[in-house]
C-alpha atoms as a PDB file:
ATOM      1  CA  UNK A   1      90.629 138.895 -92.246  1.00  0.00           C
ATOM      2  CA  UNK A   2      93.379 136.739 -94.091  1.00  0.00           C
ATOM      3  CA  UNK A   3      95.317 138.754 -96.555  1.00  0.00           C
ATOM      4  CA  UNK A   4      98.287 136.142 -98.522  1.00  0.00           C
ATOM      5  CA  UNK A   5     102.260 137.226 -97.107  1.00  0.00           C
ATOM      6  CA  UNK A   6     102.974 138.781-101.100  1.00  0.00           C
ATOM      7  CA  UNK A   7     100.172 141.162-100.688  1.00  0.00           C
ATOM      8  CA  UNK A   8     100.925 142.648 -97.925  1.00  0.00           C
ATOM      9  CA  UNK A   9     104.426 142.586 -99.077  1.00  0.00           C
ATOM     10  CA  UNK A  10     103.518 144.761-102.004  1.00  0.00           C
ATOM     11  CA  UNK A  11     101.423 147.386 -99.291  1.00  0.00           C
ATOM     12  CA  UNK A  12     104.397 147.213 -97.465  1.00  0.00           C
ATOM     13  CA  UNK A  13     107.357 148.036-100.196  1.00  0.00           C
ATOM     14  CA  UNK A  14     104.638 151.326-101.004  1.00  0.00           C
ATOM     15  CA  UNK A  15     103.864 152.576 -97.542  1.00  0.00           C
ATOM     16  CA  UNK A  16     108.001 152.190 -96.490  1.00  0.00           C
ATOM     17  CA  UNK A  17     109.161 153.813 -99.678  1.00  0.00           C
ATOM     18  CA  UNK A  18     106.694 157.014 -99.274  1.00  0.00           C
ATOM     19  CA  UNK A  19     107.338 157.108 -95.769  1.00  0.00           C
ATOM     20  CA  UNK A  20     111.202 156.655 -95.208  1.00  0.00           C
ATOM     21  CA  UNK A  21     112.457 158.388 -97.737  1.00  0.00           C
ATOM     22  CA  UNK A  22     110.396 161.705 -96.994  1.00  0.00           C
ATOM     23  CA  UNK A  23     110.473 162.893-101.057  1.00  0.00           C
ATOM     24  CA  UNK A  24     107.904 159.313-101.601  1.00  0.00           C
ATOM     25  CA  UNK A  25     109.666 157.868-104.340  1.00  0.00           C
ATOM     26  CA  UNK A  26     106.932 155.480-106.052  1.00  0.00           C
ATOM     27  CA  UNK A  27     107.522 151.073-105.978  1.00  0.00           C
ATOM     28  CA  UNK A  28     107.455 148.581-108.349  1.00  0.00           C
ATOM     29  CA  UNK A  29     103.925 147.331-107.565  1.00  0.00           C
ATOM     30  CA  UNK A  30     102.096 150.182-107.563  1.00  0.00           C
ATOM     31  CA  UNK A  31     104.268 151.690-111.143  1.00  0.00           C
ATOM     32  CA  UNK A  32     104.245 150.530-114.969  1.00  0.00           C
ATOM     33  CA  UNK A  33     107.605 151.803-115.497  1.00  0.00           C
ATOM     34  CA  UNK A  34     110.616 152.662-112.921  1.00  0.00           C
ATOM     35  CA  UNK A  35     112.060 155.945-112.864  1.00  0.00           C
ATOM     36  CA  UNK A  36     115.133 157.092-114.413  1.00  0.00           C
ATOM     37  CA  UNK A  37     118.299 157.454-111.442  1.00  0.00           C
ATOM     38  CA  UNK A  38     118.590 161.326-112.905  1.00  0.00           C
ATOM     39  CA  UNK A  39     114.645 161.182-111.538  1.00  0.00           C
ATOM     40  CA  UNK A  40     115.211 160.124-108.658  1.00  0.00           C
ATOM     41  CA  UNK A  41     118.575 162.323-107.850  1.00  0.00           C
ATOM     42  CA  UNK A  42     115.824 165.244-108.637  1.00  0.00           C
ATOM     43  CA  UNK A  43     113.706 163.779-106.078  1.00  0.00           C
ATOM     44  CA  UNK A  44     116.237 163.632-103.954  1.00  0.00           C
ATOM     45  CA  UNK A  45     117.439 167.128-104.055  1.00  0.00           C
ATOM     46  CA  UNK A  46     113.505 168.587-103.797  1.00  0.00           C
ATOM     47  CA  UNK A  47     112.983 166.725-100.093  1.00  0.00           C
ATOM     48  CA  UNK A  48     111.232 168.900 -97.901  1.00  0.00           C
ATOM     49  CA  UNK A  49     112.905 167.678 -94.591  1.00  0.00           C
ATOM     50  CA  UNK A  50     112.672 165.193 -92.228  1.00  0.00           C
ATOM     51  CA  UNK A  51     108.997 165.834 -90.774  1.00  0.00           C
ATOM     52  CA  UNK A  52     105.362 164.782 -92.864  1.00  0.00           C
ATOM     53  CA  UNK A  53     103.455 168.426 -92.649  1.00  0.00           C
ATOM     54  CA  UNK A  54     103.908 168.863 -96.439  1.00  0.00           C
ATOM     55  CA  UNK A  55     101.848 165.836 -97.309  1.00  0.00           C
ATOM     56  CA  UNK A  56      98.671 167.704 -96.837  1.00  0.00           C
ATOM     57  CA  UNK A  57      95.480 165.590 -98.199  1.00  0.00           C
ATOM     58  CA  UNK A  58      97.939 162.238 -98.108  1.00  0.00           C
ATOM     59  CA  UNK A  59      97.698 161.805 -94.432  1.00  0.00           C
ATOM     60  CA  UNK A  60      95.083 160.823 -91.997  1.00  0.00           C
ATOM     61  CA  UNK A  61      96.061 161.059 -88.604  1.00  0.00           C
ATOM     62  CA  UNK A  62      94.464 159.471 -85.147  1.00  0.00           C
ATOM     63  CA  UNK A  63      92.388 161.463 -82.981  1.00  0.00           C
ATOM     64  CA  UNK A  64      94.193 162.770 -79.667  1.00  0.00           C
ATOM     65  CA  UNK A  65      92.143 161.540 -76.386  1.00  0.00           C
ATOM     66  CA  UNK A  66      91.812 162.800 -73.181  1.00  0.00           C
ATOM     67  CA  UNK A  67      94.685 160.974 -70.642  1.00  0.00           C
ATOM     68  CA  UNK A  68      93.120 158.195 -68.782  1.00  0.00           C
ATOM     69  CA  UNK A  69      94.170 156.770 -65.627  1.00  0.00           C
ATOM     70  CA  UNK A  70      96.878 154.169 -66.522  1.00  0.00           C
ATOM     71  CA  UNK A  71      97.402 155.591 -69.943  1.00  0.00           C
ATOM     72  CA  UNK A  72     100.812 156.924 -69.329  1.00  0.00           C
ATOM     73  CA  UNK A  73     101.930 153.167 -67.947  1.00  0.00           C
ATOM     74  CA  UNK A  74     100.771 151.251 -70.249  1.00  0.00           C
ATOM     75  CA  UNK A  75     102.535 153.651 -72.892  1.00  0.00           C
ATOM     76  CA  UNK A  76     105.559 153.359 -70.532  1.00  0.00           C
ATOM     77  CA  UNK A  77     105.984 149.433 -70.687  1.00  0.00           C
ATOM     78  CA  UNK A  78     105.256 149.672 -74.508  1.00  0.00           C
ATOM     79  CA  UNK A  79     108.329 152.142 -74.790  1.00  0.00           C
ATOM     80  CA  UNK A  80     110.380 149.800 -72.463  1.00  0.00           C
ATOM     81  CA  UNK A  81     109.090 146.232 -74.286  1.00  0.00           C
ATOM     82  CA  UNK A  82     110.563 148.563 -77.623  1.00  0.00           C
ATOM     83  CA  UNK A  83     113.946 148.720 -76.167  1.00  0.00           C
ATOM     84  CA  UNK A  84     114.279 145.415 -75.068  1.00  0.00           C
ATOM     85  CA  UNK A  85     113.101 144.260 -78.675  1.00  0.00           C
ATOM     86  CA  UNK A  86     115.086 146.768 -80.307  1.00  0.00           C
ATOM     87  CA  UNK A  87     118.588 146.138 -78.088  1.00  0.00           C
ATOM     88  CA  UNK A  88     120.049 143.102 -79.743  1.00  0.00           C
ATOM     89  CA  UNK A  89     119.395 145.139 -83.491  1.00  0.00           C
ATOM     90  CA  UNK A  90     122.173 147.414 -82.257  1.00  0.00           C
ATOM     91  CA  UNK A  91     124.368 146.190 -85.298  1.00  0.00           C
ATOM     92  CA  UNK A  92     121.736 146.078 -88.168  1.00  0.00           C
ATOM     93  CA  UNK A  93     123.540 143.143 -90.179  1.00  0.00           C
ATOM     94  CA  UNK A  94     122.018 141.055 -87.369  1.00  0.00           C
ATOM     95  CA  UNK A  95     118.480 142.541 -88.191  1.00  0.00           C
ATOM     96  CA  UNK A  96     118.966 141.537 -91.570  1.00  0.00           C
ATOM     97  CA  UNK A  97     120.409 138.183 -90.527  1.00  0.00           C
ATOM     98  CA  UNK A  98     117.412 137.820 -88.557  1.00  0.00           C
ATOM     99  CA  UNK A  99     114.541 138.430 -91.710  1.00  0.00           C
ATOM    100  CA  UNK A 100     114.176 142.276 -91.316  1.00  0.00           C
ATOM    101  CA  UNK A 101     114.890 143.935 -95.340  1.00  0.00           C
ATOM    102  CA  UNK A 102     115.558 147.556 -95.857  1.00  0.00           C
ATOM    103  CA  UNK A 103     113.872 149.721 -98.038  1.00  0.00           C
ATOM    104  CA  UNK A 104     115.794 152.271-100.360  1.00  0.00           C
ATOM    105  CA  UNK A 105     119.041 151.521 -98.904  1.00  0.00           C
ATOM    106  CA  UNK A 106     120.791 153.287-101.594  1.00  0.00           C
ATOM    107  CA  UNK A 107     118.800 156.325-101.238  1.00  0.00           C
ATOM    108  CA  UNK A 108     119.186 159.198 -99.224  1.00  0.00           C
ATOM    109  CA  UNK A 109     116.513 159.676 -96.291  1.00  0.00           C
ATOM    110  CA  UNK A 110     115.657 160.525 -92.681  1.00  0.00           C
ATOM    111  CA  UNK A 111     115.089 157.086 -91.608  1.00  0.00           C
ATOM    112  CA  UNK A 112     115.355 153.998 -92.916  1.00  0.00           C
ATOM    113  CA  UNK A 113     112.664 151.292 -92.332  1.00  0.00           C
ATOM    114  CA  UNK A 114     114.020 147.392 -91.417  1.00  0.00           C
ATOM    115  CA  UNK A 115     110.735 145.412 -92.311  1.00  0.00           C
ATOM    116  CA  UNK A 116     109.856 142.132 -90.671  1.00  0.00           C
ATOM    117  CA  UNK A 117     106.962 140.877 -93.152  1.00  0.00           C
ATOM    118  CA  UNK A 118     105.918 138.109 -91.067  1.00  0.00           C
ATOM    119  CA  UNK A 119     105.399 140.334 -87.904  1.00  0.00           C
ATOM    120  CA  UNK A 120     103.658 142.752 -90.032  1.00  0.00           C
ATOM    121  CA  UNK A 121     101.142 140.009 -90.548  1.00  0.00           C
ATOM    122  CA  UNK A 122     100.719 139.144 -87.297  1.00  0.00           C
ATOM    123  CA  UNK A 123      99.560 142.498 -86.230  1.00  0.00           C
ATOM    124  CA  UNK A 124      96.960 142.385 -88.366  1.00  0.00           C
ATOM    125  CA  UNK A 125      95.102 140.121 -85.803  1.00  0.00           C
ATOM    126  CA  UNK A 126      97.456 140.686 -82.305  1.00  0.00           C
ATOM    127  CA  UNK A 127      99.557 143.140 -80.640  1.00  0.00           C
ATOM    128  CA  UNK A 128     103.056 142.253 -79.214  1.00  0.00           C
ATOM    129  CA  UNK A 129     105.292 145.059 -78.445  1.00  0.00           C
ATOM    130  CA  UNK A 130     108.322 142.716 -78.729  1.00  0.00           C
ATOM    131  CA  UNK A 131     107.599 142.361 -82.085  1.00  0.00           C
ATOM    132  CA  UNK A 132     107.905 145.693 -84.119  1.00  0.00           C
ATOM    133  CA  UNK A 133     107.235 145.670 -87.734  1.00  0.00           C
ATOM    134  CA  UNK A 134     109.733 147.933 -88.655  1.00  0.00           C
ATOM    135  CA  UNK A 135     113.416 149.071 -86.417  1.00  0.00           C
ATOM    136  CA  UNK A 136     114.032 152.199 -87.845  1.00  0.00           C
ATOM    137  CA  UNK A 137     117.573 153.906 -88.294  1.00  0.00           C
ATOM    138  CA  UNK A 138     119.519 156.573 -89.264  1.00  0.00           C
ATOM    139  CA  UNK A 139     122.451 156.199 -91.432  1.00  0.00           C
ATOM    140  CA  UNK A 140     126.291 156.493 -90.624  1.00  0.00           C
ATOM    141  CA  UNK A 141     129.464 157.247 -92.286  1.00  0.00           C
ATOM    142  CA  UNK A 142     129.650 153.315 -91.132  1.00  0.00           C
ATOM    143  CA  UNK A 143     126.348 151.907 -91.212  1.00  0.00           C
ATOM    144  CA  UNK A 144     123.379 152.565 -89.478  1.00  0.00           C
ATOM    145  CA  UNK A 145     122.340 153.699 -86.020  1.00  0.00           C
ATOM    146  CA  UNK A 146     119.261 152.381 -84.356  1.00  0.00           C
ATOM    147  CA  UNK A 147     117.105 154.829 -83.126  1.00  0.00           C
ATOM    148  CA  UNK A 148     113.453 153.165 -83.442  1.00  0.00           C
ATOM    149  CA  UNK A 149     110.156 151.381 -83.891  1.00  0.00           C
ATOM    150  CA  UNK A 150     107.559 151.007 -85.890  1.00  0.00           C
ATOM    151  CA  UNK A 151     103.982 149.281 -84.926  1.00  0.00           C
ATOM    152  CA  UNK A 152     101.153 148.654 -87.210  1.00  0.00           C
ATOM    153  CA  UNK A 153      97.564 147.195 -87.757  1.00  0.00           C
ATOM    154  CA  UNK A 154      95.168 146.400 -90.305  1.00  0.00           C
ATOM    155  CA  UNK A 155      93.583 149.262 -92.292  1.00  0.00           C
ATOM    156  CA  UNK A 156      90.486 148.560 -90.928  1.00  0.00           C
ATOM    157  CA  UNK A 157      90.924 148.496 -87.129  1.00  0.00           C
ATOM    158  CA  UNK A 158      88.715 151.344 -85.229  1.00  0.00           C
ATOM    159  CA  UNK A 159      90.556 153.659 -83.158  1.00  0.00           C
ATOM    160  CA  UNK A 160      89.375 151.977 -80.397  1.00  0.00           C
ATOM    161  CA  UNK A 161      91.465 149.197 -81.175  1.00  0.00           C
ATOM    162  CA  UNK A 162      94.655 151.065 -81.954  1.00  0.00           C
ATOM    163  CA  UNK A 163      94.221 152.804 -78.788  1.00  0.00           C
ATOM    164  CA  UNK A 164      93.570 149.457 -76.813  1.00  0.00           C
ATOM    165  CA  UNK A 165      97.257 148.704 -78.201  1.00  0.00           C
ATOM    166  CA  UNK A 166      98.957 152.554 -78.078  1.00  0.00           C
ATOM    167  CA  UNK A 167      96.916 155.260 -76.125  1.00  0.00           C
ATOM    168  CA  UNK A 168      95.698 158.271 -78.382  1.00  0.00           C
ATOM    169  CA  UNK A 169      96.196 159.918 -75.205  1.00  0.00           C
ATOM    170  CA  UNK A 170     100.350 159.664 -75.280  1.00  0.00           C
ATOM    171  CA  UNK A 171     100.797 158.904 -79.426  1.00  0.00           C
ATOM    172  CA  UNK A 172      99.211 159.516 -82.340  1.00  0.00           C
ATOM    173  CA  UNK A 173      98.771 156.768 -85.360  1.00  0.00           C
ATOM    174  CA  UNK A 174      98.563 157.626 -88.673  1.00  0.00           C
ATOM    175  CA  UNK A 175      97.695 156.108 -91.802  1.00  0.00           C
ATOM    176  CA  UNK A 176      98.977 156.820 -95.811  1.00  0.00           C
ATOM    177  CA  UNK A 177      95.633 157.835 -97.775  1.00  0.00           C
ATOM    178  CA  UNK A 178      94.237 159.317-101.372  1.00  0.00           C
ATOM    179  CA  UNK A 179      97.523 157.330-103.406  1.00  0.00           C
ATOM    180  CA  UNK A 180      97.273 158.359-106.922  1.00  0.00           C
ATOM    181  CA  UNK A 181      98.893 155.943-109.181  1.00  0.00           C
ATOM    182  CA  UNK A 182     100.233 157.530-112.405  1.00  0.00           C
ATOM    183  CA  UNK A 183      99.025 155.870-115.975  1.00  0.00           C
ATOM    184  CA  UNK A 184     101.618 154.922-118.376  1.00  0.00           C
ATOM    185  CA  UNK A 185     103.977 157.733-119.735  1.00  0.00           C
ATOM    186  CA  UNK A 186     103.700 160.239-116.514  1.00  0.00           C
ATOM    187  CA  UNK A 187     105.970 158.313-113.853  1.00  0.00           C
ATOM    188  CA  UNK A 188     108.214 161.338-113.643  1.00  0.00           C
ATOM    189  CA  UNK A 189     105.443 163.341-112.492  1.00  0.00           C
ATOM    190  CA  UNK A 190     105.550 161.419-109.013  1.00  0.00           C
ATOM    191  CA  UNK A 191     108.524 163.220-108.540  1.00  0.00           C
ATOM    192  CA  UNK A 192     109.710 167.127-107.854  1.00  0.00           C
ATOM    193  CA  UNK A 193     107.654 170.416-105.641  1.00  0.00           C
ATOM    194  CA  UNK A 194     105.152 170.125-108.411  1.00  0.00           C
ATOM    195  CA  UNK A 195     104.250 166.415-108.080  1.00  0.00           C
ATOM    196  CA  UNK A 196     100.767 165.502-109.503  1.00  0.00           C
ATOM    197  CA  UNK A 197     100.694 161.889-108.650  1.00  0.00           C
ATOM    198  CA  UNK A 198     101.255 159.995-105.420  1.00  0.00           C
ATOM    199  CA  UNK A 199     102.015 160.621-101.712  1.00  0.00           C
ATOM    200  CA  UNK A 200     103.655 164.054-102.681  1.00  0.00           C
ATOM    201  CA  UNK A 201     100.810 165.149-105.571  1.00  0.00           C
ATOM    202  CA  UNK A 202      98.385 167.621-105.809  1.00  0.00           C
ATOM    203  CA  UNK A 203      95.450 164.756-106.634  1.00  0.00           C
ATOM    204  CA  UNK A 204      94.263 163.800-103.383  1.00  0.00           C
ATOM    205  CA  UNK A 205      90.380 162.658-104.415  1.00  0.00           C
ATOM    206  CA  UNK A 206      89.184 159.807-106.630  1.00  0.00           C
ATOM    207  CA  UNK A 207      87.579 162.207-109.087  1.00  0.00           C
ATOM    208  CA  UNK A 208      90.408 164.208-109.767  1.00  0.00           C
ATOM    209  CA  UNK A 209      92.329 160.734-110.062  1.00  0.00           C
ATOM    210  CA  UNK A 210      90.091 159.373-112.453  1.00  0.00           C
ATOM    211  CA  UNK A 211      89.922 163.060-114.668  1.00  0.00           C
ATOM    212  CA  UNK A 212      93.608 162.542-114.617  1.00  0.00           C
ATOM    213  CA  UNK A 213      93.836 158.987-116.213  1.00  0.00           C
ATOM    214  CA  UNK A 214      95.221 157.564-112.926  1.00  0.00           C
ATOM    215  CA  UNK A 215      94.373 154.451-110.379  1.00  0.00           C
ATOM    216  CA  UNK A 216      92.970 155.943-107.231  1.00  0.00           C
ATOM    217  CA  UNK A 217      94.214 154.021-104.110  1.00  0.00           C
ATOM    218  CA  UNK A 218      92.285 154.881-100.755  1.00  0.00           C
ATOM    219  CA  UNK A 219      94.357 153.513 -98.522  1.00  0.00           C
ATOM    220  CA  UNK A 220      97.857 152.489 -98.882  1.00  0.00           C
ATOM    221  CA  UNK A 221      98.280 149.545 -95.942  1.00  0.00           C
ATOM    222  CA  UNK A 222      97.437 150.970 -92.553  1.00  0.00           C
ATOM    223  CA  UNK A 223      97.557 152.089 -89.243  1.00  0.00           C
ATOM    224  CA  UNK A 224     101.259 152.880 -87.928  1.00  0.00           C
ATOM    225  CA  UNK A 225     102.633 154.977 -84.893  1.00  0.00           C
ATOM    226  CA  UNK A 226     106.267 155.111 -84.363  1.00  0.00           C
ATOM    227  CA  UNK A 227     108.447 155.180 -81.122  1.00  0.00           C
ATOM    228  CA  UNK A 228     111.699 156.244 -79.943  1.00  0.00           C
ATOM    229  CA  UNK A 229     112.511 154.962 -76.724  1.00  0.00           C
ATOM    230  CA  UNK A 230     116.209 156.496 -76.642  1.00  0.00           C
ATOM    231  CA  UNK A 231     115.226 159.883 -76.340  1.00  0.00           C
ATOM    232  CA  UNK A 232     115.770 161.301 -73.092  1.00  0.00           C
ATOM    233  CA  UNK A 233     112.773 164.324 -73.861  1.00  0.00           C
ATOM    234  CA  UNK A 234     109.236 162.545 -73.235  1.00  0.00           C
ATOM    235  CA  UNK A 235     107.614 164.606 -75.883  1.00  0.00           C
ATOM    236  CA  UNK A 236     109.977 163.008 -78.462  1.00  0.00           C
ATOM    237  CA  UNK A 237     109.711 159.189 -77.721  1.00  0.00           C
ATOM    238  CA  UNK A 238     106.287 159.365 -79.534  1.00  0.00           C
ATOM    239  CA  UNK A 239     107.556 161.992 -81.885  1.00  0.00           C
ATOM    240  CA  UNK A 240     105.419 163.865 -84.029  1.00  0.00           C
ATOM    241  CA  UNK A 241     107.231 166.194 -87.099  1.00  0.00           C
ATOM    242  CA  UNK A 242     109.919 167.425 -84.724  1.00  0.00           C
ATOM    243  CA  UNK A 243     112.909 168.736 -84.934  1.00  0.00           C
ATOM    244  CA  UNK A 244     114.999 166.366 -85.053  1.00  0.00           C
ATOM    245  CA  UNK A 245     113.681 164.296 -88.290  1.00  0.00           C
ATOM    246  CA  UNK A 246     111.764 161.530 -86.830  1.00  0.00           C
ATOM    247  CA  UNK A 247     109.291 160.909 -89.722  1.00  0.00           C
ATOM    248  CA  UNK A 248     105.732 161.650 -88.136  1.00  0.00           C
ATOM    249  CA  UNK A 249     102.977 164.275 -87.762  1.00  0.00           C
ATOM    250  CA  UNK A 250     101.276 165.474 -85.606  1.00  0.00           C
ATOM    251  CA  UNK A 251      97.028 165.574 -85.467  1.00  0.00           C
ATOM    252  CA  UNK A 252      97.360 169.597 -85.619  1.00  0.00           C
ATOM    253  CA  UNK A 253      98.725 169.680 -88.877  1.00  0.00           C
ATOM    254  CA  UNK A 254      96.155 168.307 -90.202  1.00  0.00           C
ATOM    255  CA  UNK A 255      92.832 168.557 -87.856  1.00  0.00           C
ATOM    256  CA  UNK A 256      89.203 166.940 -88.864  1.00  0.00           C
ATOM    257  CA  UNK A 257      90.951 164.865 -91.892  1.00  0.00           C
ATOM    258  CA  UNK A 258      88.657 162.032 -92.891  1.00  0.00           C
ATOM    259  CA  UNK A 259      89.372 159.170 -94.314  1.00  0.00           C
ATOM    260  CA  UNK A 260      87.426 158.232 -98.537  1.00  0.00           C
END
């Protein structure tokens, strides 16, 4: 399936926004009008923390698997392929140097996504654990502080694929699902405990989309798992909503989801 580099672009700017920033502030492609920074401050202060639970009906989530023999090895050499891609992305100006773009750097959140586009397209059609889509960090007082990865693949790939690449057995993939994009005149309405539209609002099904005026998006890009391979815990190198902010969920908080 060939999708052109400033499609997936688009997908991508959406998906890294709602994700990293944990309060889903909406992007340019998927908004008629940008939000005012007082908006956004008010989005900022109404974040519900670092883990994904509160996006009930905006999440679909990978189903866990039985441990196979070899599962926990080949999850192993994924975690250790991670580090060795993540290791020379220590300083992120050379990540940046090097093609990767933050998202939101000038907003406040958990984690912030580094984006390679180009390796985002690859996975569409091949796995390589050297090449992450996405180092993810934590900010600083002085920067930021690499702490993880991010893989992907196409929305379309059967969880038999994704658990070719990851085991379902050791991590759990999720995807971003039921976007609601806001018509003209109601952008501040993404925004605040009381959100109606997007990754944080209470319209999560075409109809009530389409009663609502808005632009019902299914899917918003794809599959995605994230890894930590600097934690020392082995529960938290494929994190899921813990304690510590890493921007995941796990399948409990949201069992038998299916996908529109």
């Amino acid at each position: 399936m060939d999708f052109d580099l400033a499609r997936l672009r688009s997908f991508f700017k959406l998906v890294l926004t709602a994700v990293s920033a944990g309060y889903f502030l909406c992007v340019s492609s998927l908004m008629t009008a940008g939000a005012s920074p007082a908006a956004q401050e008010k989005a900022a202060s109404n974040d519900t923390g670092g883990g994904m639970a509160h996006m009930a009906g905006h999440m679909f989530m990978s189903s866990p698997r039985p441990l196979q023999p070899g599962d926990q090895q080949k999850a192993d050499a994924i975690v250790a392929a991670a580090r060795t891609a993540m290791e020379p992305y220590q300083d992120y100006h050379k990540a940046l140097a090097d093609g990767y773009e933050i998202f939101l750097p000038n907003v406040p959140q958990a984690i912030y996504h580094f984006t390679r586009h180009d390796y985002a397209r690859e996975a569409w059609t091949h796995f390589d654990p050297l090449k992450p889509t996405s180092l993810l960090y934590k900010k600083t007082a002085d920067g930021y502080k690499l702490v993880g990865a991010m893989y992907t693949d196409r929305v379309g790939a059967s969880e038999d694929e994704i658990n070719d690449r990851i085991p379902l057995s050791i991590a759990t993939w999720h995807q971003h699902v039921n976007f609601c994009k806001a018509p003209p005149g109601h952008v501040k309405e993404y925004f605040g405990p009381d959100a109606k539209y997007g990754l944080l609002g209470n319209i999560s099904t075409k109809e009530a989309c389409d009663a609502a005026g808005g632009e019902f998006i299914p899917h918003v890009f794809g599959w995605m798992v994230h890894v930590y391979p600097y934690e020392t815990d082995p529960k938290k190198v494929w994190a899921t909503d813990d304690e510590d902010g890493h921007d995941s969920m796990g399948h409990s908080a949201m069992p038998g989801m299916k996908m529109n």
